[in-house]
N, C-alpha and C. Protein backbone atom coordinates (compact mmCIF):
# COMPACT_ATOMS: atom_id res chain seq x y z
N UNK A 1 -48.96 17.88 -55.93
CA UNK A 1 -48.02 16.87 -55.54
C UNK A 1 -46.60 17.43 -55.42
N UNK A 2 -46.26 18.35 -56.57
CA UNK A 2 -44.77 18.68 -56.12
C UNK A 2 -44.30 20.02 -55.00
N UNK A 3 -45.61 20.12 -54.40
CA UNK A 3 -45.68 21.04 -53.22
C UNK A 3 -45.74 20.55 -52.46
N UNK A 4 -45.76 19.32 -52.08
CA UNK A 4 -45.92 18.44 -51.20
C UNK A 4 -44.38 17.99 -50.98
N UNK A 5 -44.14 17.27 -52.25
CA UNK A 5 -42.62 17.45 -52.34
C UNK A 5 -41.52 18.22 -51.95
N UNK A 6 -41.85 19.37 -51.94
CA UNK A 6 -41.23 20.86 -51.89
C UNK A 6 -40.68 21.07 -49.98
N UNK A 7 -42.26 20.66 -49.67
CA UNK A 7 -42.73 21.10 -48.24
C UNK A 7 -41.82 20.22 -47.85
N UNK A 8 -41.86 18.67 -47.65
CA UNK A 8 -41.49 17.42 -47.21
C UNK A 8 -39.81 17.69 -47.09
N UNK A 9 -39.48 17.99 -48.18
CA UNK A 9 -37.57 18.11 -48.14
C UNK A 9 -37.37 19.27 -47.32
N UNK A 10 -38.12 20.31 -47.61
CA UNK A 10 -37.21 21.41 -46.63
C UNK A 10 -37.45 20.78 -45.21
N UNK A 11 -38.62 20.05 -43.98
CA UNK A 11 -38.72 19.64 -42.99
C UNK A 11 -37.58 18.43 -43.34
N UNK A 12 -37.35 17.54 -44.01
CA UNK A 12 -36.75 16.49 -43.69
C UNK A 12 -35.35 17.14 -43.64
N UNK A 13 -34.77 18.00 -44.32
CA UNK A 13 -33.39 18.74 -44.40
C UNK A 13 -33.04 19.03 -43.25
N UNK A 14 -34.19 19.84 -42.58
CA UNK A 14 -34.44 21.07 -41.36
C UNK A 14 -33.88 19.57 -40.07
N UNK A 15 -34.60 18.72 -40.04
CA UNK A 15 -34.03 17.66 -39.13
C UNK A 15 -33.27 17.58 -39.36
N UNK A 16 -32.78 16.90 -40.32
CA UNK A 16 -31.44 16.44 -40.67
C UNK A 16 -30.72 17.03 -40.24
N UNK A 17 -30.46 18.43 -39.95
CA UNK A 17 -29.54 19.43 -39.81
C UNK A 17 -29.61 19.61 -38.05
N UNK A 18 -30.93 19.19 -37.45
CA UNK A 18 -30.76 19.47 -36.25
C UNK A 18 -30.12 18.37 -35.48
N UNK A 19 -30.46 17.32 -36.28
CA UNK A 19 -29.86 16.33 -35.47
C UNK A 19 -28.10 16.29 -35.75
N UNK A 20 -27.85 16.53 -37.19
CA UNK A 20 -26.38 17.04 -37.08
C UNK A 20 -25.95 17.81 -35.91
N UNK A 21 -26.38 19.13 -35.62
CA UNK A 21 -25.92 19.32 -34.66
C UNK A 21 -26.21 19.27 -33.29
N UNK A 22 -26.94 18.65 -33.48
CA UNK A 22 -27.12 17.94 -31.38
C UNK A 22 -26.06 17.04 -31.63
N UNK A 23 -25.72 16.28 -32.98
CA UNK A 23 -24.51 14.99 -32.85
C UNK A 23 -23.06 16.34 -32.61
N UNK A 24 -22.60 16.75 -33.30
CA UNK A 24 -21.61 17.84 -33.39
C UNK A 24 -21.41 18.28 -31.70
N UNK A 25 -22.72 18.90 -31.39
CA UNK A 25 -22.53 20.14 -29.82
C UNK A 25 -22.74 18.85 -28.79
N UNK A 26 -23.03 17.92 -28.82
CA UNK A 26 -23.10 16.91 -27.50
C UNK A 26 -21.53 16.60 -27.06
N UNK A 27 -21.20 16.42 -25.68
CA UNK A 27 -20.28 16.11 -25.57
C UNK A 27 -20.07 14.69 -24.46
N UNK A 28 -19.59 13.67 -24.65
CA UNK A 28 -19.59 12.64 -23.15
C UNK A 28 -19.24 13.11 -21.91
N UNK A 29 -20.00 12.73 -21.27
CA UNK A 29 -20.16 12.82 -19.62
C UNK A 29 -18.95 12.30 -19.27
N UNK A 30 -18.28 13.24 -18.18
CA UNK A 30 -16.74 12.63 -17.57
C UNK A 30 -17.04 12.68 -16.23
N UNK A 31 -16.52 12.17 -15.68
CA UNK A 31 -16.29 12.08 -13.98
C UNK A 31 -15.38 13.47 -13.56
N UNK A 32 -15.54 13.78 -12.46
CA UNK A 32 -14.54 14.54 -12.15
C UNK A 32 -13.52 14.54 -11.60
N UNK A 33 -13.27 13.42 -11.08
CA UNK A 33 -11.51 13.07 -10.78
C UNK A 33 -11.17 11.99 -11.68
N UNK A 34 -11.21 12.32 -12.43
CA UNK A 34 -10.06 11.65 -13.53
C UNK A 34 -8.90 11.88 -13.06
N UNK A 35 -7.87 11.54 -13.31
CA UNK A 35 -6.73 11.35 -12.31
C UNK A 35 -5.87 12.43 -13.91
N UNK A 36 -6.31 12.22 -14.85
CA UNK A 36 -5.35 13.26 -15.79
C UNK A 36 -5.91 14.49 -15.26
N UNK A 37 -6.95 15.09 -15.07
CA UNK A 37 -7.99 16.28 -15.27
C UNK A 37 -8.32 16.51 -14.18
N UNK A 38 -7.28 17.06 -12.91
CA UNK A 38 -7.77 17.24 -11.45
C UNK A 38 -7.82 19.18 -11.48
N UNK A 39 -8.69 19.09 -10.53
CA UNK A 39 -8.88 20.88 -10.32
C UNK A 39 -7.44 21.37 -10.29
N UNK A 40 -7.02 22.82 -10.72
CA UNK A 40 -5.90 22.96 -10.61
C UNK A 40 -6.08 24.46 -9.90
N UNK A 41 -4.67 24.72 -9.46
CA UNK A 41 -4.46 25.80 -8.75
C UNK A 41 -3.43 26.69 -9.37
N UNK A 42 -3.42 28.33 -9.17
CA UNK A 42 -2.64 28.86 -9.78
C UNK A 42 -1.35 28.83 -9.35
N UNK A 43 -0.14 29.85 -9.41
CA UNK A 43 1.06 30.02 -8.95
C UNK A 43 0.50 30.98 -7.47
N UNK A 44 1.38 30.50 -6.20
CA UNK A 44 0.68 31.13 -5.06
C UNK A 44 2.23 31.38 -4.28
N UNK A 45 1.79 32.67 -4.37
CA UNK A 45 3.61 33.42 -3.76
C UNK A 45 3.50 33.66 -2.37
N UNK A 46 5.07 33.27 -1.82
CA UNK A 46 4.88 33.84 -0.10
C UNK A 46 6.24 34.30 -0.23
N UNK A 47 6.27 34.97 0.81
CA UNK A 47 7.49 35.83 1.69
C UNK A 47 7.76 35.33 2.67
N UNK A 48 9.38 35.47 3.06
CA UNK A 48 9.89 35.09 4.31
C UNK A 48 8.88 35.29 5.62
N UNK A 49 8.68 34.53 6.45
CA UNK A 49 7.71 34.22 7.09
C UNK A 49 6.82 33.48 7.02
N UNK A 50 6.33 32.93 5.83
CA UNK A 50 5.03 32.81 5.24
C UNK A 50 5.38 30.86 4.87
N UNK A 51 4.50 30.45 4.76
CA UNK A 51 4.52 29.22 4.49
C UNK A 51 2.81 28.37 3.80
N UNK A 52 3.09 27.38 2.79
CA UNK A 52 1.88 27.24 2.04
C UNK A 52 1.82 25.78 2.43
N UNK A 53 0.12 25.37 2.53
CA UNK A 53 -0.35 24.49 3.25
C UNK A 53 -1.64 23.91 1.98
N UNK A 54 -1.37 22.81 1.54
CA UNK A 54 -2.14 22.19 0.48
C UNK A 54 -3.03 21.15 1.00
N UNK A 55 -4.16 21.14 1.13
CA UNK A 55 -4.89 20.79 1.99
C UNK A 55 -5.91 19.90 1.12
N UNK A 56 -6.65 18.50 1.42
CA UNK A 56 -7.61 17.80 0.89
C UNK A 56 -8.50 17.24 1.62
N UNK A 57 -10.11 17.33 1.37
CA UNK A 57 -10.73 16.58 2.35
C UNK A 57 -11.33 15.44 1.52
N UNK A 58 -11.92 14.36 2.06
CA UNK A 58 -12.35 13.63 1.15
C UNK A 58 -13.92 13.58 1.64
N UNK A 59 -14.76 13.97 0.93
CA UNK A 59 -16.17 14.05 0.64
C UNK A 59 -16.68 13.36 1.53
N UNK A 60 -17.55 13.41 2.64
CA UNK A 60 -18.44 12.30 2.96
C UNK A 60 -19.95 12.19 2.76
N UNK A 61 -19.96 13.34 1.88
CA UNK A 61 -21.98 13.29 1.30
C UNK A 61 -21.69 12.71 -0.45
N UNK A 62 -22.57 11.90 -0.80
CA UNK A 62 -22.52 11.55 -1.82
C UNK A 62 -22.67 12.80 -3.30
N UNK A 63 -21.87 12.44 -4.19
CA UNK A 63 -22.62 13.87 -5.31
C UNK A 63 -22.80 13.28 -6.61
N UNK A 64 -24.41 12.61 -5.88
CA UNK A 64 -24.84 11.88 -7.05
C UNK A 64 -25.20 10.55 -6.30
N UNK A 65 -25.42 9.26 -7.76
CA UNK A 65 -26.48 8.88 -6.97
C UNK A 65 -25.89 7.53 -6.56
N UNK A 66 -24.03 7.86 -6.29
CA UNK A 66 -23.47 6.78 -5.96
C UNK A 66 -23.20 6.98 -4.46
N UNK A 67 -22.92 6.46 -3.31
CA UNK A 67 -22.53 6.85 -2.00
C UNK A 67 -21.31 6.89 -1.97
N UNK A 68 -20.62 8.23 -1.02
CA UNK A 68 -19.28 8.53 -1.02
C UNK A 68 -18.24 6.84 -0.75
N UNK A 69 -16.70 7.36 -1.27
CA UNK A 69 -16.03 5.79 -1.45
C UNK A 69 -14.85 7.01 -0.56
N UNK A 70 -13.80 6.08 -0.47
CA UNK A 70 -12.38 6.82 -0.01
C UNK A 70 -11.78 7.32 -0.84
N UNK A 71 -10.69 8.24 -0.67
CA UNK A 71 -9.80 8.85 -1.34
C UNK A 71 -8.92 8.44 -1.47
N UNK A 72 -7.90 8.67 -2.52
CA UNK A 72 -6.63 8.48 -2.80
C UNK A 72 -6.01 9.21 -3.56
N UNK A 73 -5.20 10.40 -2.87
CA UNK A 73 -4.14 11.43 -3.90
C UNK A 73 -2.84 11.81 -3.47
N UNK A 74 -2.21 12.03 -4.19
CA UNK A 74 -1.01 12.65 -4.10
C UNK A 74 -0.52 13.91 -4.12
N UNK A 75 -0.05 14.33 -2.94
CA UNK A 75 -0.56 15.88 -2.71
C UNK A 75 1.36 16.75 -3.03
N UNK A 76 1.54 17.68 -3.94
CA UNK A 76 2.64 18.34 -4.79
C UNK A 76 2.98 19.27 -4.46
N UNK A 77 3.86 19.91 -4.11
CA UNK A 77 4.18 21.63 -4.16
C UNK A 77 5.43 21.33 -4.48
N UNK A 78 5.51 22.47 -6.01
CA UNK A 78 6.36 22.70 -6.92
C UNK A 78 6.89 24.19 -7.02
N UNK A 79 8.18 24.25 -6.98
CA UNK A 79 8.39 25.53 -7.60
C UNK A 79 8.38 26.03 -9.27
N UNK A 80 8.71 27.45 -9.42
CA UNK A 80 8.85 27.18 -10.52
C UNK A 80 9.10 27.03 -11.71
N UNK A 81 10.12 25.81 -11.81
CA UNK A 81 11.50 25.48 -12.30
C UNK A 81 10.50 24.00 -12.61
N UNK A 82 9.45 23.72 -11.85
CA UNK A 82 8.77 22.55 -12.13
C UNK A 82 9.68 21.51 -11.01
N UNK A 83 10.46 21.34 -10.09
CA UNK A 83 11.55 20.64 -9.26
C UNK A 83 10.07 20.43 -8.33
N UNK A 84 9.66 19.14 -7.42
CA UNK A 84 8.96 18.93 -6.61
C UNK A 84 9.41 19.36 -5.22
N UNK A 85 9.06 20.38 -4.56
CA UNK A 85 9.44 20.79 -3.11
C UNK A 85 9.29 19.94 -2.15
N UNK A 86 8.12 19.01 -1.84
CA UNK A 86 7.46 18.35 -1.19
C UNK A 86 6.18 17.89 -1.82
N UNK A 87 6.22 16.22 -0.74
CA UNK A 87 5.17 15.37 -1.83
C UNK A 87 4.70 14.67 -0.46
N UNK A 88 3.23 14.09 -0.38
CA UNK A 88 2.83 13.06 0.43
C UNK A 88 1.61 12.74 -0.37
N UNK A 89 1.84 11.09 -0.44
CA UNK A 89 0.64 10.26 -0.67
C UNK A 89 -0.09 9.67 0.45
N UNK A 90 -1.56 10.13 0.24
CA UNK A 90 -2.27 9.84 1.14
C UNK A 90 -3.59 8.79 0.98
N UNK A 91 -4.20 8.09 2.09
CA UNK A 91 -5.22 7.66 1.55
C UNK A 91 -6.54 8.02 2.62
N UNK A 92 -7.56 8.23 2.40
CA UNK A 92 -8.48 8.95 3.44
C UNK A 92 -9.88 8.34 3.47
N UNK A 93 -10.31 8.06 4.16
CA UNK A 93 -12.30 7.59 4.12
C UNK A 93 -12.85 8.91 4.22
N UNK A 94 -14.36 8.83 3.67
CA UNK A 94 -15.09 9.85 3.56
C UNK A 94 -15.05 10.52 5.04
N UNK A 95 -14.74 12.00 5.22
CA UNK A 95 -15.51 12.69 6.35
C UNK A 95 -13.87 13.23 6.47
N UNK A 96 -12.70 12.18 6.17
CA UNK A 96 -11.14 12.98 6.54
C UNK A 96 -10.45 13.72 6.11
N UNK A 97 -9.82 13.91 6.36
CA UNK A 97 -8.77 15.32 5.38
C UNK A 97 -7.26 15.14 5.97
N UNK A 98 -6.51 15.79 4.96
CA UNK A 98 -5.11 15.66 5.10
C UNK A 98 -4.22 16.90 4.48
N UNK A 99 -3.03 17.69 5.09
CA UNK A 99 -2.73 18.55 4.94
C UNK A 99 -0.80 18.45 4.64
N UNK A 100 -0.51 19.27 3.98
CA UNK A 100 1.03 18.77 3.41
C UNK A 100 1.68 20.51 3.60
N UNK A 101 1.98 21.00 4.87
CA UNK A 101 2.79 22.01 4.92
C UNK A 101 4.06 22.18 4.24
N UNK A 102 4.36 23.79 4.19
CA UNK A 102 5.65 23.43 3.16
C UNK A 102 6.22 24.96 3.88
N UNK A 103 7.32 25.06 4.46
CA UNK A 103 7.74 26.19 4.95
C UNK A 103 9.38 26.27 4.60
N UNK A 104 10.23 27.40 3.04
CA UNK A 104 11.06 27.47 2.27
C UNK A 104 12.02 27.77 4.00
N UNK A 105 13.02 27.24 3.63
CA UNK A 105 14.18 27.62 4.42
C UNK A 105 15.11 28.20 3.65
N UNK A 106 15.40 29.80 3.47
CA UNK A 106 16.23 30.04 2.51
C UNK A 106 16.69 31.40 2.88
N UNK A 107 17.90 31.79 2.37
CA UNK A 107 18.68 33.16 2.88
C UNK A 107 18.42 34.33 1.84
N UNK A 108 16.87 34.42 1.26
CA UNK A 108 17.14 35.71 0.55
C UNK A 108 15.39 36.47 1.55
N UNK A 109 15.54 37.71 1.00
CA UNK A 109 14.05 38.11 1.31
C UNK A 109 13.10 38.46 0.04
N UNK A 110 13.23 37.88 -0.80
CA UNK A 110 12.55 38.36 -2.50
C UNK A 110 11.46 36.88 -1.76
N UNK A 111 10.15 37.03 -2.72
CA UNK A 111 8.96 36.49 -2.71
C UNK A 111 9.71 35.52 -3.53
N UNK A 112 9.01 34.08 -3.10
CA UNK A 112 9.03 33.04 -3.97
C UNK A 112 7.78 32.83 -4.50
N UNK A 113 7.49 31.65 -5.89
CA UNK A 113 6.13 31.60 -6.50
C UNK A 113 6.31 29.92 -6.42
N UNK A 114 5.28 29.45 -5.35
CA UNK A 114 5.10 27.55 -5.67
C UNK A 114 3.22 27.65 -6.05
N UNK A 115 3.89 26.31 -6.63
CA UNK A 115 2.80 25.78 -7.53
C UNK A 115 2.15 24.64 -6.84
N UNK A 116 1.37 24.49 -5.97
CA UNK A 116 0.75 23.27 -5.46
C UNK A 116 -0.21 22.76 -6.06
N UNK A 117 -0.32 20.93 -6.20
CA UNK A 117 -1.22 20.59 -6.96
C UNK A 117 -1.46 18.95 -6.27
N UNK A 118 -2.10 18.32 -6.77
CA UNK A 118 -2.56 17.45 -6.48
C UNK A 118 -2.95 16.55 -7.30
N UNK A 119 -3.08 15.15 -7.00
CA UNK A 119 -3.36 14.11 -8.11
C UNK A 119 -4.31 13.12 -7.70
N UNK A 120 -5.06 12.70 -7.86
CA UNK A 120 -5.93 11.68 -7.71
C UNK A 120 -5.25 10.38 -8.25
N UNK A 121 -4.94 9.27 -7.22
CA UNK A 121 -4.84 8.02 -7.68
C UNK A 121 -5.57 7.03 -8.62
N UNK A 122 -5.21 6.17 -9.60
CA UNK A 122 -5.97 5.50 -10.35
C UNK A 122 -6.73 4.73 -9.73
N UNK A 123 -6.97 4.44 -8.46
CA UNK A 123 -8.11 3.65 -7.19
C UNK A 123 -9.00 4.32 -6.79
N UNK A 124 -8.54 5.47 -6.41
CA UNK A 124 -9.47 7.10 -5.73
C UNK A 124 -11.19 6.57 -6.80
N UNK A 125 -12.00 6.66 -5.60
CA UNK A 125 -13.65 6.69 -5.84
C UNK A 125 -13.99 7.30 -4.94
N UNK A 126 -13.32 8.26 -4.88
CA UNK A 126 -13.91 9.69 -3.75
C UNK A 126 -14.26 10.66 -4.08
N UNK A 127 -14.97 11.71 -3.95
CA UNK A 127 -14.89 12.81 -4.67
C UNK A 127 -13.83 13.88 -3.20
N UNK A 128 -12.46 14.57 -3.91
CA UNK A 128 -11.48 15.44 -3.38
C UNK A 128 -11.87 16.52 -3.04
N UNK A 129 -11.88 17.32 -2.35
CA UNK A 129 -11.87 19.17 -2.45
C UNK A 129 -11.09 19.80 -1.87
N UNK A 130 -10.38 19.91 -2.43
CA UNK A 130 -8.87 20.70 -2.07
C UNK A 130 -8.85 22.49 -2.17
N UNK A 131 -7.81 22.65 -1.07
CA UNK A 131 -7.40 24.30 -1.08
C UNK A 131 -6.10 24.10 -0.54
N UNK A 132 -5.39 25.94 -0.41
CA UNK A 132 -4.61 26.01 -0.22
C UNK A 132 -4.75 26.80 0.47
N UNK A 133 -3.52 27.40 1.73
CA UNK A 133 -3.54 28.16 2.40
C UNK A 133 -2.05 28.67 2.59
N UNK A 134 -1.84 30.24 2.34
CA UNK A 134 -1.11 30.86 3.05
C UNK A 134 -0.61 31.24 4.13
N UNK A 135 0.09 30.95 5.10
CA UNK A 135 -0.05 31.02 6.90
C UNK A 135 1.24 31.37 7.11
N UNK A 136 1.17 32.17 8.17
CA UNK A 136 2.34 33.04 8.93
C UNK A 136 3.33 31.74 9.74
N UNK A 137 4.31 31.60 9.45
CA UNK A 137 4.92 30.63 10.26
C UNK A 137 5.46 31.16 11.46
N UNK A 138 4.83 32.20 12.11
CA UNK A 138 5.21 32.74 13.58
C UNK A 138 3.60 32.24 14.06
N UNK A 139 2.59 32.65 13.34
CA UNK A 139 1.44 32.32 13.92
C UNK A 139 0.46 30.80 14.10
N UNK A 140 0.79 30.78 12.77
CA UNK A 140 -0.12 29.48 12.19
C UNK A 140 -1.13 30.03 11.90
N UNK A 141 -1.54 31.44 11.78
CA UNK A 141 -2.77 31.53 11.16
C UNK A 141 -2.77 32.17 9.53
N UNK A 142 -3.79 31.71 9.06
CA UNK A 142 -4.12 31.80 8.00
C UNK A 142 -4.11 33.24 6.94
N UNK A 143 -3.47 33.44 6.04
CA UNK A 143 -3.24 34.78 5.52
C UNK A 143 -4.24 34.79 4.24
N UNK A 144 -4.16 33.85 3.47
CA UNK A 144 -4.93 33.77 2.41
C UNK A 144 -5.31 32.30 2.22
N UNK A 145 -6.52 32.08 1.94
CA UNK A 145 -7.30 30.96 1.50
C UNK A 145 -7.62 30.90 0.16
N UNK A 146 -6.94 29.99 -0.90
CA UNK A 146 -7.05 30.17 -2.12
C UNK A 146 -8.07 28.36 -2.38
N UNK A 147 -9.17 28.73 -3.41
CA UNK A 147 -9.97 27.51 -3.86
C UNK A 147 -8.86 27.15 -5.18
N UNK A 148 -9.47 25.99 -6.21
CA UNK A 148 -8.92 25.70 -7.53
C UNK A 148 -9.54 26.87 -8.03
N UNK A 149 -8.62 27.38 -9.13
CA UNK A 149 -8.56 28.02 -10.32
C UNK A 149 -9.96 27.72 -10.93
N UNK A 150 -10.35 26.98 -11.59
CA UNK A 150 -11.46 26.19 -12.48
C UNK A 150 -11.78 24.27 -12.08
N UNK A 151 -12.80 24.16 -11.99
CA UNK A 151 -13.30 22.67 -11.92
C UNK A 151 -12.40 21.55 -12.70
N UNK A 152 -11.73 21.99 -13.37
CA UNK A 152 -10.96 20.91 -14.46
C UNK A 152 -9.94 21.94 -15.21
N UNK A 153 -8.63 21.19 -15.39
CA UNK A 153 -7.64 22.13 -16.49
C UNK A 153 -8.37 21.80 -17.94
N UNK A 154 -8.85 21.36 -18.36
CA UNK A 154 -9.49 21.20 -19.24
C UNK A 154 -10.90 22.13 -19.57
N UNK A 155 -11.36 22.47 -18.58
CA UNK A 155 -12.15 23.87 -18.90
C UNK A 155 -12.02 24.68 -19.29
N UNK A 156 -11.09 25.14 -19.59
CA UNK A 156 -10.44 26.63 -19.93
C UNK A 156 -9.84 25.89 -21.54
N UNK A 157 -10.47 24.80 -21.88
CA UNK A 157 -9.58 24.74 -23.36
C UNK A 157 -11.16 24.44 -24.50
N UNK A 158 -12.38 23.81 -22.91
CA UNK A 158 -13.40 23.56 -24.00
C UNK A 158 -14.58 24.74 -23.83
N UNK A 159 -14.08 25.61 -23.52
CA UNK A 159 -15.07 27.11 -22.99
C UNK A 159 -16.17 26.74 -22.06
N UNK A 160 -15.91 26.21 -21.17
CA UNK A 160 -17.02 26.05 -19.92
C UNK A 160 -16.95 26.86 -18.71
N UNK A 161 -15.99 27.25 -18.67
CA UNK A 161 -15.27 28.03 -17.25
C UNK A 161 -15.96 29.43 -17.49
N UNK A 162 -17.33 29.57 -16.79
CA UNK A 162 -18.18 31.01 -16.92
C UNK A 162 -18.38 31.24 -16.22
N UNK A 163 -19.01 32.94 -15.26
CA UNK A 163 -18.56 33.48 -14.15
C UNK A 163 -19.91 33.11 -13.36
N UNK A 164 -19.69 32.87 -11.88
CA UNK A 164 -20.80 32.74 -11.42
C UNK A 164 -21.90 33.73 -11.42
N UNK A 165 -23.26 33.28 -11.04
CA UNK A 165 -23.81 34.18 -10.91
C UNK A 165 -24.89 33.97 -10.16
């Protein structure tokens, strides 16, 4: 009988402990445009000539098992001093996109560093996918095509941000 005993506590412990930590390592399911927690982009430098183009489309395939809705964001380029360079709020149906050029008018030739970003409105039931683009303001064509940094600024604080593969 007290082997029975013996046996019984170490399995009931052994749960106990697993279900502790499935409670501990679980985390709630978030949406991904939360309007605090939008993809972010790094610092993106140009040179005289050069001009940066912050760009959003709004989804028209569903991701997941709701059907695409419209967009609504507010599209930023900041220098950085944090001062807003240029701003447009937009609103878009699935399949559209919208673009917020930004070309510095200024008398030096040293590289500047802006920060473009974007915000999802507290209405937005769209899913966003935004980039940025570097472009020759003699050409209009494209110098560098930059994606977000990570899926969420918040990735990089709860260790999810791992390399593809």
């Amino acid at each position: 009988m007290s082997r029975f005993r013996g046996t019984a506590g170490i399995v009931i412990a052994g749960a106990a402990g697993v279900l502790l930590a499935i409670g501990v390592l679980s985390r709630p399911a978030t949406a991904f445009n939360r309007p605090s927690d939008p993809p972010a982009f790094g610092l993106v430098t140009v040179i005289p000539g050069q001009g940066i183009r912050l760009n959003v489309v709004c989804a028209d395939e569903a991701g997941g098992p709701f059907p695409p809705g419209p967009c609504a964001v507010s599209l930023m380029v900041h220098d950085t001093a944090g001062n807003t360079l240029a701003s447009q709020d937009v609103r878009l149906l699935p399949g559209q996109s919208a673009s917020l050029p930004v070309v510095l008018d200024r008398g030096t030739n040293l590289p500047v560093g802006l920060d473009p970003c974007f915000e999802p409105a507290p209405d937005n039931v769209g899913h966003i996918i935004p980039s940025v683009e570097v472009f020759s303001v003699e050409t209009g064509g494209t110098l560098l095509y930059v994606n977000p940094a990570a899926a969420r600024l918040s990735a990089f604080g709860d260790g999810s941000v791992r390399p593809a593969h």
